[in-house]
N, C-alpha and C. Protein backbone atom coordinates (compact mmCIF):
# COMPACT_ATOMS: atom_id res chain seq x y z
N UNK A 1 106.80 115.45 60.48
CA UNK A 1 106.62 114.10 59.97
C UNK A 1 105.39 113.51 60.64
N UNK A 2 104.82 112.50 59.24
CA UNK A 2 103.40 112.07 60.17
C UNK A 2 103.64 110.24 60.13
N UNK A 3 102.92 110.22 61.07
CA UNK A 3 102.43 108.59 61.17
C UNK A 3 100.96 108.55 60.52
N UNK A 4 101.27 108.65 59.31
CA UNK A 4 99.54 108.90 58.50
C UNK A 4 98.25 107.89 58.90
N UNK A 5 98.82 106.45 58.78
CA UNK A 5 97.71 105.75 59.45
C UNK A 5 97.35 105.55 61.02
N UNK A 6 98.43 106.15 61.51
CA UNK A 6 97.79 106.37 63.15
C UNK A 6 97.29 107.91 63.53
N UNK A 7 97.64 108.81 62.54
CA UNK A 7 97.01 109.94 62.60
C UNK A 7 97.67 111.09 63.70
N UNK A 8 99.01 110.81 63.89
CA UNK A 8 99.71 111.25 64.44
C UNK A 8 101.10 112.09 64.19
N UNK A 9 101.33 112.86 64.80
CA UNK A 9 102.87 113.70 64.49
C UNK A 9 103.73 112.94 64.96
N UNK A 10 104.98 112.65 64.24
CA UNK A 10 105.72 111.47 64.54
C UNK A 10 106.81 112.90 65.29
N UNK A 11 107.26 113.72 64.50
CA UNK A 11 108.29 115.21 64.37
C UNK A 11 107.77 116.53 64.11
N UNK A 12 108.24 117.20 65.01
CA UNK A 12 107.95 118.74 63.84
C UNK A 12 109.79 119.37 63.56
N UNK A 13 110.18 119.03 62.70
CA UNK A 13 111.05 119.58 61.73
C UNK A 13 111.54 121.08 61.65
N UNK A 14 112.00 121.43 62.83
CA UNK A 14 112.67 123.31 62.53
C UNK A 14 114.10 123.64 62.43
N UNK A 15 114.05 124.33 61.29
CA UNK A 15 115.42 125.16 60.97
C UNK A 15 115.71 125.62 59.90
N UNK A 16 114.43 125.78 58.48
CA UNK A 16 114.75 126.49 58.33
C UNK A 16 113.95 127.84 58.01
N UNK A 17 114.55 129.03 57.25
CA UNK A 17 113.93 130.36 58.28
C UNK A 17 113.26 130.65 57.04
N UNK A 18 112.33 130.16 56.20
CA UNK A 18 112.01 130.65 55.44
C UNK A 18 111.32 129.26 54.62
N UNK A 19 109.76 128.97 53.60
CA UNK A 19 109.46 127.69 53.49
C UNK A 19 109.77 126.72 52.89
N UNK A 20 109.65 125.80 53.22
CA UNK A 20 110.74 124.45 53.24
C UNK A 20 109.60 123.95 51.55
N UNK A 21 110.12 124.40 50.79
CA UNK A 21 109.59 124.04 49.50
C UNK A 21 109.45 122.64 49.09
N UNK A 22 110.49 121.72 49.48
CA UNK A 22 110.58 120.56 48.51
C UNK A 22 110.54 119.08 49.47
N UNK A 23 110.68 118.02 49.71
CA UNK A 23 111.05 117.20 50.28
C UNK A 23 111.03 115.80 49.86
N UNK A 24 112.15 114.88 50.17
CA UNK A 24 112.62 113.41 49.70
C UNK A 24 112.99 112.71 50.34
N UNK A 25 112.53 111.25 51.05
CA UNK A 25 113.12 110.40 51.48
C UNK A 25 114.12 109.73 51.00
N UNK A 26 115.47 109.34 51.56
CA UNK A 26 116.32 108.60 50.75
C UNK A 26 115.83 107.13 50.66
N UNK A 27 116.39 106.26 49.70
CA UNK A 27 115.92 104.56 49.56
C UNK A 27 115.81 104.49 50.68
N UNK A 28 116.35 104.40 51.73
CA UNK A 28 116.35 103.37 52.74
C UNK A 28 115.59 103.91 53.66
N UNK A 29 114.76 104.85 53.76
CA UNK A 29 114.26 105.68 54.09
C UNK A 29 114.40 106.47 55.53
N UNK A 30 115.66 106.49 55.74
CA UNK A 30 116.01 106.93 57.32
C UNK A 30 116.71 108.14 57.42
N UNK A 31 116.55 108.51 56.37
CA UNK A 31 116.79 110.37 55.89
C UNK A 31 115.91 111.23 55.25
N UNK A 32 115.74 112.37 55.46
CA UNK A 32 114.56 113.27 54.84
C UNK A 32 115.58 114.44 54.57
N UNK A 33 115.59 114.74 53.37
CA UNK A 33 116.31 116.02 52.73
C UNK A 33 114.80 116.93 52.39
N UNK A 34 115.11 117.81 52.71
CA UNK A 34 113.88 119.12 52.21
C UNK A 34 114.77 120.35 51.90
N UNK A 35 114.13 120.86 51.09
CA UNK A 35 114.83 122.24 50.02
C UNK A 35 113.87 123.17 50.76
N UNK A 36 114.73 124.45 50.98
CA UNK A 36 113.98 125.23 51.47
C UNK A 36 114.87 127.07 51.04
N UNK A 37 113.16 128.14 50.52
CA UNK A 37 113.42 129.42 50.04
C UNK A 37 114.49 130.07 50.66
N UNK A 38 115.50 129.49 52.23
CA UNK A 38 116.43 130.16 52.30
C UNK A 38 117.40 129.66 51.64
N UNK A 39 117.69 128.74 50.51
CA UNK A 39 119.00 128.41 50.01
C UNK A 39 119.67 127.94 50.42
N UNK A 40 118.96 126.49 51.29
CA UNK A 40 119.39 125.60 52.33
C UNK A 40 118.85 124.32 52.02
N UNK A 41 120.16 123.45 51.75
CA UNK A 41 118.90 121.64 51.80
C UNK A 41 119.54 121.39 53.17
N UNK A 42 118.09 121.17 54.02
CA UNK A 42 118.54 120.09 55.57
C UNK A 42 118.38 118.50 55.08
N UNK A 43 118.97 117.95 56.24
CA UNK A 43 119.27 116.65 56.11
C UNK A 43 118.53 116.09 57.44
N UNK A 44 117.32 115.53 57.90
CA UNK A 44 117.31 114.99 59.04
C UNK A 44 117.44 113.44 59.10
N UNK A 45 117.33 113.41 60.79
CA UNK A 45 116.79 111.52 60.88
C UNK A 45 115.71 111.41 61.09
N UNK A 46 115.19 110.63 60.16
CA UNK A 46 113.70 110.22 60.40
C UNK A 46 113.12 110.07 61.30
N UNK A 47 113.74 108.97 62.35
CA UNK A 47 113.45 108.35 63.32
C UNK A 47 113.37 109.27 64.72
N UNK A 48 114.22 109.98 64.99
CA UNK A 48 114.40 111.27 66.16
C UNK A 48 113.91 112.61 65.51
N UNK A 49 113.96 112.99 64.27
CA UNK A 49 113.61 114.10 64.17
C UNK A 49 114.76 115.70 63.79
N UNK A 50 115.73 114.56 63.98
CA UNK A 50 116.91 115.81 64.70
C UNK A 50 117.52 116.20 63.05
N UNK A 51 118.01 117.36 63.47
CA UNK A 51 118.71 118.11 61.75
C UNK A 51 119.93 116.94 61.77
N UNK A 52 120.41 117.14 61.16
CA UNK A 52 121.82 115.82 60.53
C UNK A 52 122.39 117.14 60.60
N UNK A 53 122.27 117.61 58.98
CA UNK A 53 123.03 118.74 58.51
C UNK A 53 122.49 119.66 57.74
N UNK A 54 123.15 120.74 57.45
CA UNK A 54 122.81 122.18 56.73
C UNK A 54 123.59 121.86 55.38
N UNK A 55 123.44 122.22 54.06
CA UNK A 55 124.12 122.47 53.21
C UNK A 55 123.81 123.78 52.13
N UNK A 56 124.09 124.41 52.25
CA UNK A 56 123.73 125.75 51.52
C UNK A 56 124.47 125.92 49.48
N UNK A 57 123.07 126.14 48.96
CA UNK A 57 123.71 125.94 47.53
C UNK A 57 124.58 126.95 47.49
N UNK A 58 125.16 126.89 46.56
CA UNK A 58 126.41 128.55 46.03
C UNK A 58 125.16 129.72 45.44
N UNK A 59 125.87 130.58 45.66
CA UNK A 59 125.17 131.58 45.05
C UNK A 59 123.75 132.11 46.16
N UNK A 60 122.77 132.93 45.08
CA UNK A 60 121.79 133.15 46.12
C UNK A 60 120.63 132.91 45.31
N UNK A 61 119.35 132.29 46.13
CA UNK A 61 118.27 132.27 45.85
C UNK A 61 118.07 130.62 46.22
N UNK A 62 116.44 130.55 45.79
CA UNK A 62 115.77 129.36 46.81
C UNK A 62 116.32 128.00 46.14
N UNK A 63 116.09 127.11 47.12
CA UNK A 63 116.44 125.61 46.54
C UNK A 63 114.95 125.21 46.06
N UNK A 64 114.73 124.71 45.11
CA UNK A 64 113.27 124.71 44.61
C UNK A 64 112.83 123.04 44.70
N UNK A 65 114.13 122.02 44.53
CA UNK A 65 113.56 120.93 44.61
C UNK A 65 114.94 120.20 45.23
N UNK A 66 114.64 119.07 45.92
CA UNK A 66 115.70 117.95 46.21
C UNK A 66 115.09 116.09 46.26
N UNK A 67 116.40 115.45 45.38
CA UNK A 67 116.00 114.11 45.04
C UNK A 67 117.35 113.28 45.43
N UNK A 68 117.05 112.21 46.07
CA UNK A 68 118.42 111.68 46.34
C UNK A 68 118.26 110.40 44.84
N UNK A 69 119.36 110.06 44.37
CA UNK A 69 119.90 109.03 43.47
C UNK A 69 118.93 108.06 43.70
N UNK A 70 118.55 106.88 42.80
CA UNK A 70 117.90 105.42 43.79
C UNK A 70 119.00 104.70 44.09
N UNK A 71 120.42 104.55 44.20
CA UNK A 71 120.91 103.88 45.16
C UNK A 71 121.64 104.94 46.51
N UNK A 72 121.14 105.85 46.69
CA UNK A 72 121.22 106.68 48.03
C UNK A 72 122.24 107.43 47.64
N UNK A 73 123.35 107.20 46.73
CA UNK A 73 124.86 107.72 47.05
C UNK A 73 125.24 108.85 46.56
N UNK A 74 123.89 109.65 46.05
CA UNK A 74 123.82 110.94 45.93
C UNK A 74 123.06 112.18 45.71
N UNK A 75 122.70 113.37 46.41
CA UNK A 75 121.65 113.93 46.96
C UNK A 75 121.58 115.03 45.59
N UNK A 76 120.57 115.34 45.17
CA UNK A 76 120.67 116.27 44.11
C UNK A 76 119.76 117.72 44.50
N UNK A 77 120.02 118.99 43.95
CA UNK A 77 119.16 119.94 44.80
C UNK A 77 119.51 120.79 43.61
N UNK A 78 117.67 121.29 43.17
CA UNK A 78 118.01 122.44 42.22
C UNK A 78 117.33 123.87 42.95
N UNK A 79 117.33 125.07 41.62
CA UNK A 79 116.85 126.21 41.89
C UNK A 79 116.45 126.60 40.42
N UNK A 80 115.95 127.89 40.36
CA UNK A 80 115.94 128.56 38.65
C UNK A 80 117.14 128.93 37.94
N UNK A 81 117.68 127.56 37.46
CA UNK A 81 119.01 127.69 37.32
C UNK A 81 119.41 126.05 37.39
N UNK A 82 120.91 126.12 37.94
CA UNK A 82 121.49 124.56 37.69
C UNK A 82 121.21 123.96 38.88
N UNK A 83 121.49 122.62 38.46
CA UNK A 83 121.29 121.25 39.39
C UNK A 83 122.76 121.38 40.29
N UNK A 84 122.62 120.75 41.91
CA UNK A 84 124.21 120.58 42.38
C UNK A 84 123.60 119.39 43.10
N UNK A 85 124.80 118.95 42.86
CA UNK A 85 125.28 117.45 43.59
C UNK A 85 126.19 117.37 44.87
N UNK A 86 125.61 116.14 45.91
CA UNK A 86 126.31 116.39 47.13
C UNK A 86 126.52 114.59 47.44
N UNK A 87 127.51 114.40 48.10
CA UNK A 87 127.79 112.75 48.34
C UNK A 87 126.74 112.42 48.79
N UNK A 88 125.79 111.54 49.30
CA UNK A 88 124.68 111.31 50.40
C UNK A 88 125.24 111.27 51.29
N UNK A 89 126.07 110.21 51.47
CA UNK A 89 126.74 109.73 53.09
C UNK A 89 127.04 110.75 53.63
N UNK A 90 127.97 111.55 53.42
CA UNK A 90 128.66 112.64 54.28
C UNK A 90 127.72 113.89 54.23
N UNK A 91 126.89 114.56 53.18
CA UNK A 91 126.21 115.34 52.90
C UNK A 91 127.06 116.53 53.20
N UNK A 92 128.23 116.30 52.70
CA UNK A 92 128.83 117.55 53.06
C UNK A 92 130.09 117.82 51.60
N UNK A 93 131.08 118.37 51.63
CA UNK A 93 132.05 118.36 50.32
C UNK A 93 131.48 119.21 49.76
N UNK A 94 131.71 120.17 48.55
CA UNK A 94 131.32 120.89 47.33
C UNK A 94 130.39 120.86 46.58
N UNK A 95 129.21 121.26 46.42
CA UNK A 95 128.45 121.46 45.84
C UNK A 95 128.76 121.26 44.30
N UNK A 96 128.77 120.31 43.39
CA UNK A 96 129.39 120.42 42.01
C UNK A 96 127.84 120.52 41.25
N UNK A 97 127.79 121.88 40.64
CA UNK A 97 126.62 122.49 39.65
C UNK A 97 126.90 121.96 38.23
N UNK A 98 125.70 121.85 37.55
CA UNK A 98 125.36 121.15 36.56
C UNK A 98 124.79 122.05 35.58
């Protein structure tokens, strides 16, 4: 993560093992979801840097994009193939594919 007008690294972001293809701030902007070729959306905090959480789509192959809802309350993550949905808040529960 950058501080673009001070020209600075705010974070450097590791975990996952393979490249982090996609990335979305939620509204409020104090979450960063990024999709990444291992078939993993992370969840961090903006502010520290730190992972939140792991959520791994079903099946196998890369997460190609992730968008949270505009009122936050739900994280969306695709691949070549279907869309899955995850609560925002908890970022955790079942993956329900589309």
């Amino acid at each position: 993560l950058w501080a673009v007008a001070e020209r600075r690294e705010l974070a450097s972001l590791r975990g996952h093992t393979d490249v982090a293809f996609d990335a979305a701030f939620a509204p409020d902007g104090r979450t960063l979801a990024t999709a990444g070729w291992d078939g993993t959306i992370r969840l961090w905090h903006v502010a520290t840097g730190q992972e939140l959480t792991t959520l791994t789509l079903p099946g196998n192959g890369q997460a190609w994009g992730v968008s949270f809802a505009p009122d936050g309350t739900t994280l969306a993550a695709s691949r070549n193939g279907p869309a899955f949905l995850w609560p925002a808040a908890s970022g955790s529960g079942v993956a329900k594919g589309f």
